[in-house]
C-alpha atoms as a PDB file:
ATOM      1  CA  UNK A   1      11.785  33.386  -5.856  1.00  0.00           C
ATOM      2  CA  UNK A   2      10.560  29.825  -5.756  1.00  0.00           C
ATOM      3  CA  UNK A   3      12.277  26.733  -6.983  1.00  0.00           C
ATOM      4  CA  UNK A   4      10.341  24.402  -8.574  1.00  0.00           C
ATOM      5  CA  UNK A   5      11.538  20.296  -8.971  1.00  0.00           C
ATOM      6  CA  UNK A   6      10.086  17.976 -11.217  1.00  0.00           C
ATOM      7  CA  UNK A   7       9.722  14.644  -9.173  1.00  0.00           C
ATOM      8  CA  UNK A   8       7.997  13.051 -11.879  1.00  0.00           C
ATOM      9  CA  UNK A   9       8.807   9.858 -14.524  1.00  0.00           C
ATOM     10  CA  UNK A  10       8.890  10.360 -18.383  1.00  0.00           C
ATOM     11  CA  UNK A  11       6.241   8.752 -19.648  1.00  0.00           C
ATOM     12  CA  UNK A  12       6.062   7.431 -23.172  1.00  0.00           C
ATOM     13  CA  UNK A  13       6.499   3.988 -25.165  1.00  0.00           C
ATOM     14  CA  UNK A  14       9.547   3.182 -23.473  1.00  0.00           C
ATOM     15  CA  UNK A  15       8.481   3.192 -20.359  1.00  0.00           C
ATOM     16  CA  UNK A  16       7.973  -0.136 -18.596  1.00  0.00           C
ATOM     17  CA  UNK A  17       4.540  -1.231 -17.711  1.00  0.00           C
ATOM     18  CA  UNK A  18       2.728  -3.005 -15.095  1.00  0.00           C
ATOM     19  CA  UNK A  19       3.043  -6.092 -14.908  1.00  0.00           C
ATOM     20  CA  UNK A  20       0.020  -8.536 -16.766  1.00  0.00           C
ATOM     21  CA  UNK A  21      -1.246  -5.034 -17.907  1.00  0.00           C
ATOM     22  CA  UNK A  22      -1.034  -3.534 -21.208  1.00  0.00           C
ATOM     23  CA  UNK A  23       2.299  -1.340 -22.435  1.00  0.00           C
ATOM     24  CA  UNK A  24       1.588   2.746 -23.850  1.00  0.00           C
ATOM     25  CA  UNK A  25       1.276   2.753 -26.985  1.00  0.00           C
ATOM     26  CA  UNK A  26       1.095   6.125 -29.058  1.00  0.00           C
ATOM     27  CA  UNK A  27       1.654   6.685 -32.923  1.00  0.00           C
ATOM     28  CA  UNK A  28       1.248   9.679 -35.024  1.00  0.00           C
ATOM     29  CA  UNK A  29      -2.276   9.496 -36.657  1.00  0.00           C
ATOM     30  CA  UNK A  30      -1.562  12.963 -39.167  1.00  0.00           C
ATOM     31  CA  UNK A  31       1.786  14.385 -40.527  1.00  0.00           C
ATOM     32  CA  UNK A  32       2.431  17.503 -41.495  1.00  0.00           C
ATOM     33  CA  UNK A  33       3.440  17.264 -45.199  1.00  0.00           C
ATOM     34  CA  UNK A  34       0.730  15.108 -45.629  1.00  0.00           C
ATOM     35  CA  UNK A  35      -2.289  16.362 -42.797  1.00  0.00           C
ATOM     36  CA  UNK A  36      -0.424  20.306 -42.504  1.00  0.00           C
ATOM     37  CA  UNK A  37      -1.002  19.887 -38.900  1.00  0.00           C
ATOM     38  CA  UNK A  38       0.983  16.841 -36.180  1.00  0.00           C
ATOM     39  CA  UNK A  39      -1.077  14.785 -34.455  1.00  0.00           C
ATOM     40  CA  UNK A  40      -0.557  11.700 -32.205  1.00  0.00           C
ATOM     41  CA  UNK A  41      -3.160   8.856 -30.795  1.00  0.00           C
ATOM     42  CA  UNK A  42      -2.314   7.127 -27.636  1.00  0.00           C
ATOM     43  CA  UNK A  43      -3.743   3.943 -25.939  1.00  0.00           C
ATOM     44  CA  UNK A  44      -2.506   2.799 -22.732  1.00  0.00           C
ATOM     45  CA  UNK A  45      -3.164   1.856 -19.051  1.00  0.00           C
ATOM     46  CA  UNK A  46      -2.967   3.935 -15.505  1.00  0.00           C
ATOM     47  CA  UNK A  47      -0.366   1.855 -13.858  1.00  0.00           C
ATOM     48  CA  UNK A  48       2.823   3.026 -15.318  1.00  0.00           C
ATOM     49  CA  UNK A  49       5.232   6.673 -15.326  1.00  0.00           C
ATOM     50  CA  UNK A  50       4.266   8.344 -12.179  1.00  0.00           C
ATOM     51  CA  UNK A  51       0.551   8.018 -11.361  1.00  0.00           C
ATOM     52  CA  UNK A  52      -1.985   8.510  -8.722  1.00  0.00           C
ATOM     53  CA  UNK A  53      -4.315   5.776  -7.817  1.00  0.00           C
ATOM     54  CA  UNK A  54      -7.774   6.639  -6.705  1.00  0.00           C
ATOM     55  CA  UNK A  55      -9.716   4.742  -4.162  1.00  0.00           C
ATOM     56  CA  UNK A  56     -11.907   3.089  -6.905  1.00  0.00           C
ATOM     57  CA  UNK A  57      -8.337   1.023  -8.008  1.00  0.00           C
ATOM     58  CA  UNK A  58      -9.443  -1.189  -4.825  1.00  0.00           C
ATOM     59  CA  UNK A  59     -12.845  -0.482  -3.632  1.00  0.00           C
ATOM     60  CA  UNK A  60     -16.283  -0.599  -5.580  1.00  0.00           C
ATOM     61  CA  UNK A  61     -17.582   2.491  -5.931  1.00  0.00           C
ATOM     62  CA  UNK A  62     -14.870   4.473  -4.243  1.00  0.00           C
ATOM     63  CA  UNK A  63     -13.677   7.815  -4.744  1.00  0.00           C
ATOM     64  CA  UNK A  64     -12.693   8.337  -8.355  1.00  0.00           C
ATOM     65  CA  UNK A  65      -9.780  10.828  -9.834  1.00  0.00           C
ATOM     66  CA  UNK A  66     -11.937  13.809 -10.397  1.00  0.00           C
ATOM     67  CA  UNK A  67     -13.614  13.558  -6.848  1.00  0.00           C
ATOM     68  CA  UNK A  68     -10.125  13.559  -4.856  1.00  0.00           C
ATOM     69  CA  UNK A  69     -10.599  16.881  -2.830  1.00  0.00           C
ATOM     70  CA  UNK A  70      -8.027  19.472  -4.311  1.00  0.00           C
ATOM     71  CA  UNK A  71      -6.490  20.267  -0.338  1.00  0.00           C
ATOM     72  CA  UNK A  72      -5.404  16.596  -0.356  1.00  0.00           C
ATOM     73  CA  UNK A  73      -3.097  17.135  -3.394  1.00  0.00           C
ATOM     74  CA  UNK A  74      -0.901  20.321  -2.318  1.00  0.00           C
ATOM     75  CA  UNK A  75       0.445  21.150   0.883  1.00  0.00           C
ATOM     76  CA  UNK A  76       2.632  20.854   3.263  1.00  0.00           C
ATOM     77  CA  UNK A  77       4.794  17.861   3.235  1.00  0.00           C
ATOM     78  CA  UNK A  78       7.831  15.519   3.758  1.00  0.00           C
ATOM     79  CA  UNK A  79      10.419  13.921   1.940  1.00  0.00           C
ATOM     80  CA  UNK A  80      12.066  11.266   3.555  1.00  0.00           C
ATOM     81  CA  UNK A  81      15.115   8.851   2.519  1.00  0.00           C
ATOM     82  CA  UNK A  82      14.875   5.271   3.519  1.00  0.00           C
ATOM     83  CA  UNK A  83      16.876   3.590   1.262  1.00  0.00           C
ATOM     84  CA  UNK A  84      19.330   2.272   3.794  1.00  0.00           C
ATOM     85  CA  UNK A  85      16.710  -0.489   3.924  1.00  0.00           C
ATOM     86  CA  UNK A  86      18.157  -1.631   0.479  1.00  0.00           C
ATOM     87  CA  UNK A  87      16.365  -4.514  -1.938  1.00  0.00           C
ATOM     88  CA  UNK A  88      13.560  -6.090  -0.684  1.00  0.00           C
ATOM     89  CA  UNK A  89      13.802  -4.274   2.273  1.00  0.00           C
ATOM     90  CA  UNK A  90      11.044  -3.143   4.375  1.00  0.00           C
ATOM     91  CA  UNK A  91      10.639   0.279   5.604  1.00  0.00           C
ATOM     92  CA  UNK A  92       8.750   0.655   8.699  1.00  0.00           C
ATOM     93  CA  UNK A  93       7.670   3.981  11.224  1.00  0.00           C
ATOM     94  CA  UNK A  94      10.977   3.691  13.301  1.00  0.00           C
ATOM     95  CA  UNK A  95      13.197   4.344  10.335  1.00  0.00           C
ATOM     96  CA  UNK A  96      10.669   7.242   8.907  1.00  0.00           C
ATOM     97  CA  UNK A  97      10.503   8.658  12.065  1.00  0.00           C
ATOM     98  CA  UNK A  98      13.979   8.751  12.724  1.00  0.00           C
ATOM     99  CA  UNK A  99      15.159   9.595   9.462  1.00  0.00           C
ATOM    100  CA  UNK A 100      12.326  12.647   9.327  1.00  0.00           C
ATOM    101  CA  UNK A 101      13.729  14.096  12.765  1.00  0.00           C
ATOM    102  CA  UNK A 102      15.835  16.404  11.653  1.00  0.00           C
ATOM    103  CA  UNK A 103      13.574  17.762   9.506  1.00  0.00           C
ATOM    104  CA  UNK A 104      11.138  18.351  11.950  1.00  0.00           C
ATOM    105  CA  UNK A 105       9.334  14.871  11.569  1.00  0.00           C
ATOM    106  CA  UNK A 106       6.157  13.977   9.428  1.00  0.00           C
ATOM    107  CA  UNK A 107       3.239  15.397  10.611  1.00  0.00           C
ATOM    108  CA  UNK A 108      -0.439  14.811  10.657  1.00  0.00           C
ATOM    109  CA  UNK A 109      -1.695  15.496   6.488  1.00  0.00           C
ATOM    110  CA  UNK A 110       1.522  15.784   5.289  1.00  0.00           C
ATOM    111  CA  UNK A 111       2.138  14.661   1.451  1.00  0.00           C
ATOM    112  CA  UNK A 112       4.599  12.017   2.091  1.00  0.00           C
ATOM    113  CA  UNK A 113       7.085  10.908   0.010  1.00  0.00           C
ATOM    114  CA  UNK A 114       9.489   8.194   0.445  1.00  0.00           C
ATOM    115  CA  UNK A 115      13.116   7.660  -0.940  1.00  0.00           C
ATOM    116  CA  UNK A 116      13.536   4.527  -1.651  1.00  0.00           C
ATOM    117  CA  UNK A 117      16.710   5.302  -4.003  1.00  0.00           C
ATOM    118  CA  UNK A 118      15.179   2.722  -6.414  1.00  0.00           C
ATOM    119  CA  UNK A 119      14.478   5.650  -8.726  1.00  0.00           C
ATOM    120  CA  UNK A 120      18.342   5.529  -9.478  1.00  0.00           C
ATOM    121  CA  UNK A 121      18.052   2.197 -11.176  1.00  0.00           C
ATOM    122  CA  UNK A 122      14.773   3.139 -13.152  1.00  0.00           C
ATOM    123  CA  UNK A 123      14.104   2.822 -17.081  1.00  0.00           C
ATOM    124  CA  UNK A 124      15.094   6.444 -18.256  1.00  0.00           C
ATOM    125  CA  UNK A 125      18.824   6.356 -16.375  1.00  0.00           C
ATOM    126  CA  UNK A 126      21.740   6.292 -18.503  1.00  0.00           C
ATOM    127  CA  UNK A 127      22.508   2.616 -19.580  1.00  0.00           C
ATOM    128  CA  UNK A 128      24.963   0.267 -18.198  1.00  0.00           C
ATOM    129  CA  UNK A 129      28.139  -0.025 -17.179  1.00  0.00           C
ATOM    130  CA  UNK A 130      28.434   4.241 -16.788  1.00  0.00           C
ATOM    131  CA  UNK A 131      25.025   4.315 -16.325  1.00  0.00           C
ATOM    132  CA  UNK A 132      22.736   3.046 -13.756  1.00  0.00           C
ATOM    133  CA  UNK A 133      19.492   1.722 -15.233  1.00  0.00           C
ATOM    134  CA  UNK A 134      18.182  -1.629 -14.155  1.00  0.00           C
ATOM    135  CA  UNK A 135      14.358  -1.797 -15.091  1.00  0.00           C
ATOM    136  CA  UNK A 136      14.398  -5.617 -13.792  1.00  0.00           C
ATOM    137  CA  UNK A 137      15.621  -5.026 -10.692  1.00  0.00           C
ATOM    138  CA  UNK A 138      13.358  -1.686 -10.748  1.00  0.00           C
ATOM    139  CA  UNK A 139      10.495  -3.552 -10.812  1.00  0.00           C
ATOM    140  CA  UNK A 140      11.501  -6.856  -9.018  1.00  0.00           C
ATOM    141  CA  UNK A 141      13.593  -5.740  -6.119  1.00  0.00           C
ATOM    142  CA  UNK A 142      11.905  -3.079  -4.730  1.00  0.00           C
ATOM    143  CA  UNK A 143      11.514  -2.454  -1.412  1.00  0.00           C
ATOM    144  CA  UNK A 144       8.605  -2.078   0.999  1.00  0.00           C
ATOM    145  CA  UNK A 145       6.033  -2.127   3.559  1.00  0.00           C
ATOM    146  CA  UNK A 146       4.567  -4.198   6.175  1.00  0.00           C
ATOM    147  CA  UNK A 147       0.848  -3.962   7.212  1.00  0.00           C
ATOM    148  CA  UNK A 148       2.266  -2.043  10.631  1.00  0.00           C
ATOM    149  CA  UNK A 149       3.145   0.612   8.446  1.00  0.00           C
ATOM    150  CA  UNK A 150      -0.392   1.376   7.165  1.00  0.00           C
ATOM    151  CA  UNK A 151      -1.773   2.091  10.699  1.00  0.00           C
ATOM    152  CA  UNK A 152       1.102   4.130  10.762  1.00  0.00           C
ATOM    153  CA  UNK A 153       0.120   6.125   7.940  1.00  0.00           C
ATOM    154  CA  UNK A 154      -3.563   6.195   9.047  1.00  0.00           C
ATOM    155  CA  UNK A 155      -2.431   7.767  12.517  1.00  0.00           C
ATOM    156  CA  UNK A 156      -0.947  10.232  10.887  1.00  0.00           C
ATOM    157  CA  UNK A 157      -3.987  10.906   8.938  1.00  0.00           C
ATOM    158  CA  UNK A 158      -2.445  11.051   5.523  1.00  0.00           C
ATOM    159  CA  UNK A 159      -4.542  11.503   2.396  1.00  0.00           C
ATOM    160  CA  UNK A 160      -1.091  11.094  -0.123  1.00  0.00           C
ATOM    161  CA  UNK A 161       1.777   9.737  -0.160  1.00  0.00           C
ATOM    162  CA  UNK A 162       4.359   8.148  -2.624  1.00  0.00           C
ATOM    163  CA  UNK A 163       7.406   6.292  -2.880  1.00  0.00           C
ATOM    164  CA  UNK A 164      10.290   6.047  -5.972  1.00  0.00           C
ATOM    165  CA  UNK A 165       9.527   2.697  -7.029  1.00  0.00           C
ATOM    166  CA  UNK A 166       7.385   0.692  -8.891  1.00  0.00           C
ATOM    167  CA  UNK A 167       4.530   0.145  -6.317  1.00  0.00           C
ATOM    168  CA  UNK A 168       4.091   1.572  -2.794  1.00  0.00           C
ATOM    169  CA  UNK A 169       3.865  -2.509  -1.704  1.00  0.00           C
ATOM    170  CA  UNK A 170       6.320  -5.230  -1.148  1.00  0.00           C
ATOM    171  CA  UNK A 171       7.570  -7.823  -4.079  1.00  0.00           C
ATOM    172  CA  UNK A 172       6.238 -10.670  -1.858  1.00  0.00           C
ATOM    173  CA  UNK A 173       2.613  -8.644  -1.398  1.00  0.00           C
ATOM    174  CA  UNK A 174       2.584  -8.904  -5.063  1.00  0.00           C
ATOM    175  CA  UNK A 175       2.267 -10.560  -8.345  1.00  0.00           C
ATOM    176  CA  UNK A 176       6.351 -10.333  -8.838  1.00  0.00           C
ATOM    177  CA  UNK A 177       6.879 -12.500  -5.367  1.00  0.00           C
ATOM    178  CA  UNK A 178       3.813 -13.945  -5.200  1.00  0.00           C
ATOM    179  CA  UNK A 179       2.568 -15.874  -9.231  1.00  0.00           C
ATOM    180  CA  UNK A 180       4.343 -13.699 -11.649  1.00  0.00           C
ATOM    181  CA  UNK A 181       6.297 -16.387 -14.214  1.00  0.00           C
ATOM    182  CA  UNK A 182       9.845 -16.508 -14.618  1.00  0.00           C
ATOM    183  CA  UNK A 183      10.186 -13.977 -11.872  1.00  0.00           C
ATOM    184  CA  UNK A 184       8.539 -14.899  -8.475  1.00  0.00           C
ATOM    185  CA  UNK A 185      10.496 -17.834  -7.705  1.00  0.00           C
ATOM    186  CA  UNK A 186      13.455 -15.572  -8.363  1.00  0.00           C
ATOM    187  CA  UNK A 187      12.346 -12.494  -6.134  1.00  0.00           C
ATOM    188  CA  UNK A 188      11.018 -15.855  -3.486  1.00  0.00           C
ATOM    189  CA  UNK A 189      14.562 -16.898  -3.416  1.00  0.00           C
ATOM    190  CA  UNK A 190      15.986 -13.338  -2.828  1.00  0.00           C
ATOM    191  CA  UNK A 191      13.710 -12.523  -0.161  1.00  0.00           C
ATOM    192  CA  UNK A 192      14.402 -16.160   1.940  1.00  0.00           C
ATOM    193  CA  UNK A 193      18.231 -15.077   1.276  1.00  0.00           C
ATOM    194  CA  UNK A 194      17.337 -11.667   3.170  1.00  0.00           C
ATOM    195  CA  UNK A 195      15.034 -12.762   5.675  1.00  0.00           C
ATOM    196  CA  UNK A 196      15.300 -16.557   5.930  1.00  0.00           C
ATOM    197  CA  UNK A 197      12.903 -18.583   4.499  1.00  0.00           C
ATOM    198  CA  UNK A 198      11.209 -19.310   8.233  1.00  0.00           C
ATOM    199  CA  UNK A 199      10.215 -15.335   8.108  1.00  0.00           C
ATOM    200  CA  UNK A 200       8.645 -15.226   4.959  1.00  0.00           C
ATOM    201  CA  UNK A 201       4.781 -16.508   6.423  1.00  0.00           C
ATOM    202  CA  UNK A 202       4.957 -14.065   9.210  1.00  0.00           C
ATOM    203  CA  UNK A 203       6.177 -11.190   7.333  1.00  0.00           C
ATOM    204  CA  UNK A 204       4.082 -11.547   4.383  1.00  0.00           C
ATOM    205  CA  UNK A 205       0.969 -13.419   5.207  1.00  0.00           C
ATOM    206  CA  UNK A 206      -1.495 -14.003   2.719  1.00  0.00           C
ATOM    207  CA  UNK A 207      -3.795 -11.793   3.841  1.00  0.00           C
ATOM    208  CA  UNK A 208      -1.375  -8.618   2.776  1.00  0.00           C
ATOM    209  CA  UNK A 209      -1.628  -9.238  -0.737  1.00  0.00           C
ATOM    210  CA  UNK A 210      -1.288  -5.385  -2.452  1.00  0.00           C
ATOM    211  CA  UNK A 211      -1.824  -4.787   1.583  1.00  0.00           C
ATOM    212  CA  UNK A 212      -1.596  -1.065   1.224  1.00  0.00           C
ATOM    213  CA  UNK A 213      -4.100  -0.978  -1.497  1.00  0.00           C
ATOM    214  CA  UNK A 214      -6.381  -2.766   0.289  1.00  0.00           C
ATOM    215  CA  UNK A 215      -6.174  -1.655   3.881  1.00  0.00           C
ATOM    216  CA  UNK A 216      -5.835   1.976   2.716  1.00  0.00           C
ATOM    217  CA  UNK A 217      -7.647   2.881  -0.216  1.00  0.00           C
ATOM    218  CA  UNK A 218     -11.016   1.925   1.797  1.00  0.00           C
ATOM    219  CA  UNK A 219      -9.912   4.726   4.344  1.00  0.00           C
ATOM    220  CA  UNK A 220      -8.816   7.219   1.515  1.00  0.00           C
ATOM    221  CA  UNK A 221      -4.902   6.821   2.185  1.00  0.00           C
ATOM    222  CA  UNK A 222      -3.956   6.368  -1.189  1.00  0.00           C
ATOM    223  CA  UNK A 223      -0.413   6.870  -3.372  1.00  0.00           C
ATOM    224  CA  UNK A 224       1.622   7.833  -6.368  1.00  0.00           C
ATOM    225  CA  UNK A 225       3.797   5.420  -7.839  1.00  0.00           C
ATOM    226  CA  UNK A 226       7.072   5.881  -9.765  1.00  0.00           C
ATOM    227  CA  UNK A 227       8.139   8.876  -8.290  1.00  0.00           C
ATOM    228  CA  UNK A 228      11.736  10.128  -9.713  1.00  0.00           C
ATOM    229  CA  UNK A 229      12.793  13.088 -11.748  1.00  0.00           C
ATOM    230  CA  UNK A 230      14.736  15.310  -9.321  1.00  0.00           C
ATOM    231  CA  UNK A 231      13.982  13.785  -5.757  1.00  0.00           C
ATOM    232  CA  UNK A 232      17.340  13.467  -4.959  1.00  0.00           C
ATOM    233  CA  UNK A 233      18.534  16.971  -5.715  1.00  0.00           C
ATOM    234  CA  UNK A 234      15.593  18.541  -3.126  1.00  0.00           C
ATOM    235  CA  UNK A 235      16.900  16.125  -0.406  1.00  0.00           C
ATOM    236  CA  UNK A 236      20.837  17.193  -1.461  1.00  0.00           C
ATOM    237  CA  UNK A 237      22.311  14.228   0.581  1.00  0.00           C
ATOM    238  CA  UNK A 238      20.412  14.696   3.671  1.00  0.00           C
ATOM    239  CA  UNK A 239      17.814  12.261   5.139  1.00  0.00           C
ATOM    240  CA  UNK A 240      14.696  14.425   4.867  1.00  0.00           C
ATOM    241  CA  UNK A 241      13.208  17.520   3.504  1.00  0.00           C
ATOM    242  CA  UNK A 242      10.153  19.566   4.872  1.00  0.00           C
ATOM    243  CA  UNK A 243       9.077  21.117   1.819  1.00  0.00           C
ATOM    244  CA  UNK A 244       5.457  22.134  -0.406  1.00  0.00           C
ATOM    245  CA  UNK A 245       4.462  19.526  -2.324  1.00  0.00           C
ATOM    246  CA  UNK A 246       1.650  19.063  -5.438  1.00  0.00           C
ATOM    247  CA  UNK A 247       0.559  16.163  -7.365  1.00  0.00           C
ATOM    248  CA  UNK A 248      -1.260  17.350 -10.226  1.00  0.00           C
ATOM    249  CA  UNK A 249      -3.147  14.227 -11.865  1.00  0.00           C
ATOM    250  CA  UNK A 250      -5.130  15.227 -15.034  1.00  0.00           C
ATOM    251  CA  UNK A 251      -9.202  15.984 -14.367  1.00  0.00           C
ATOM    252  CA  UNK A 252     -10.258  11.971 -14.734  1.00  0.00           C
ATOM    253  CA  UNK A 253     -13.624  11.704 -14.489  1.00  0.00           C
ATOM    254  CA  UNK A 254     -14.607   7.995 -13.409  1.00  0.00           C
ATOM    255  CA  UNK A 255     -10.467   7.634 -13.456  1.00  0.00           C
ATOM    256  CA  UNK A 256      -9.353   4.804 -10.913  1.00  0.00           C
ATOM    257  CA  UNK A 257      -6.326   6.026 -11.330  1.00  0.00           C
ATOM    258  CA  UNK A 258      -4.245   8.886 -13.539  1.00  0.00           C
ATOM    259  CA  UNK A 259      -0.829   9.673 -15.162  1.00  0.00           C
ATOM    260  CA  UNK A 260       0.005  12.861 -12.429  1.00  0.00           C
ATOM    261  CA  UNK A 261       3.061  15.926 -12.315  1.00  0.00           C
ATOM    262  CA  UNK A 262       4.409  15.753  -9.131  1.00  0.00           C
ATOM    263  CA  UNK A 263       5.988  18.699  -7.852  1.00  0.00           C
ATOM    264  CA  UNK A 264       7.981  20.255  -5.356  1.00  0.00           C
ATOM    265  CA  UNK A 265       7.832  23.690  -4.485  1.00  0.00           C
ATOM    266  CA  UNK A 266      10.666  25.387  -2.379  1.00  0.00           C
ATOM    267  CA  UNK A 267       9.592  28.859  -1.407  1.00  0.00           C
ATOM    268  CA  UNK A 268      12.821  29.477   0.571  1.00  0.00           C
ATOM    269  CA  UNK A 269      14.844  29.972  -2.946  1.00  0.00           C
END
């Protein structure tokens, strides 16, 4: 029998959005008692609840949702736990490689998926102090990659991967460390505390702004975002998981990018 795990965000108008982008909104446009018959009317952006972002997020006239080949989306894959990195860290190939070792180590097309643990601190968590929800620090204090991890990725000739978090790029590769008010001098400050302020240039030039967007959408490398739901119980404590994994994004057509149902499928159960 196989065991199926939901690895996906709720979505609705809770959910935290993007940041300078617009928030879901959804209302109920017929009633029942009134209409005999529910209905509801959404508006909303991409860039929030798990999602898949197409090549044409970053590059004109790139790939769009409904042209992403159906092979790239289910497979084979890895999950991966690199959240000893902690905030603002940065997660490079030595510690996915290592950590993926046991599990046989990624290999060439695999969906990856990284744990970043940040999914533990994200909006639908059970409140503070027995709870552990944190959507600031969610979105603020992430952690993430370097540029050296890209070519890593395009090595390995991945189509899809994800991480747990709110984007698959760095606070300080972003509008949160980079212009965002109120918060970048914060998430500036955090990052000189954990790196020294010296570091900062070289590890985040300006150059890598949204750096995995823009080095690897243009090779069609591209990533879900806000991965969560049940990631932790398929890794059960231990630092990777070789496992069948499917991101099921909804039939976009022109989409740069789509709400998606990531899955993971366990065929061992």
């Amino acid at each position: 029998m196989t065991k199926l795990y939901d690895l996906s965000q709720p979505l609705n108008q809770e959910t935290p959005f993007w940041p300078l982008y617009p928030p879901f909104e959804v209302k109920f446009i017929k009633r029942k008692p009134e209409h005999g018959v529910n209905a509801q009317y959404i508006m909303t952006s991409n860039h929030m609840g798990t999602h898949l972002d197409a090549p044409l997020h970053f590059v004109t006239n790139g790939k769009t949702i409904d042209q992403i080949p159906l092979e790239w989306l289910y497979g084979p894959g890895i999950i991966v736990d690199v959240s000893e990195v902690g905030d603002l860290g940065i997660y490079t190939e030595e510690i996915v490689e290592r950590n993926a070792k046991a599990a046989g180590g990624v290999k060439d097309g695999d969906l990856l998926i990284l744990y970043t643990g940040m999914s533990k601190c994200a909006w639908y968590q059970k409140p503070k102090p027995q709870g552990t929800a944190d959507e600031e620090r969610y979105i603020h204090m992430h952690p993430g990659p370097t540029r050296a991890f890209c070519d890593y990725l395009l090595r390995k000739k991945i189509h899809i991967w994800g991480v747990d978090a709110v984007s698959t790029d760095h606070p300080m590769n972003l509008p949160i460390g980079r212009f965002l008010p109120r918060v970048c001098d914060k998430v500036r400050a955090a990052a000189a505390k954990k790196f020294g302020e010296e570091n900062l240039a070289k590890l985040f030039p300006l150059e890598d702004y949204q750096v995995t967007h823009n080095v690897l959408f243009p090779a069609d490398c591209i990533h879900i975002e806000n991965i969560g739901g049940q990631i932790e119980e398929v890794l059960n404590r231990q630092k990777a998981v070789r496992t069948t994994i499917g991101c099921f994004p909804w039939l976009f057509k022109g989409g740069e990018a789509a709400f998606a149902r990531v899955v993971a499928f366990d065929y061992n159960k």
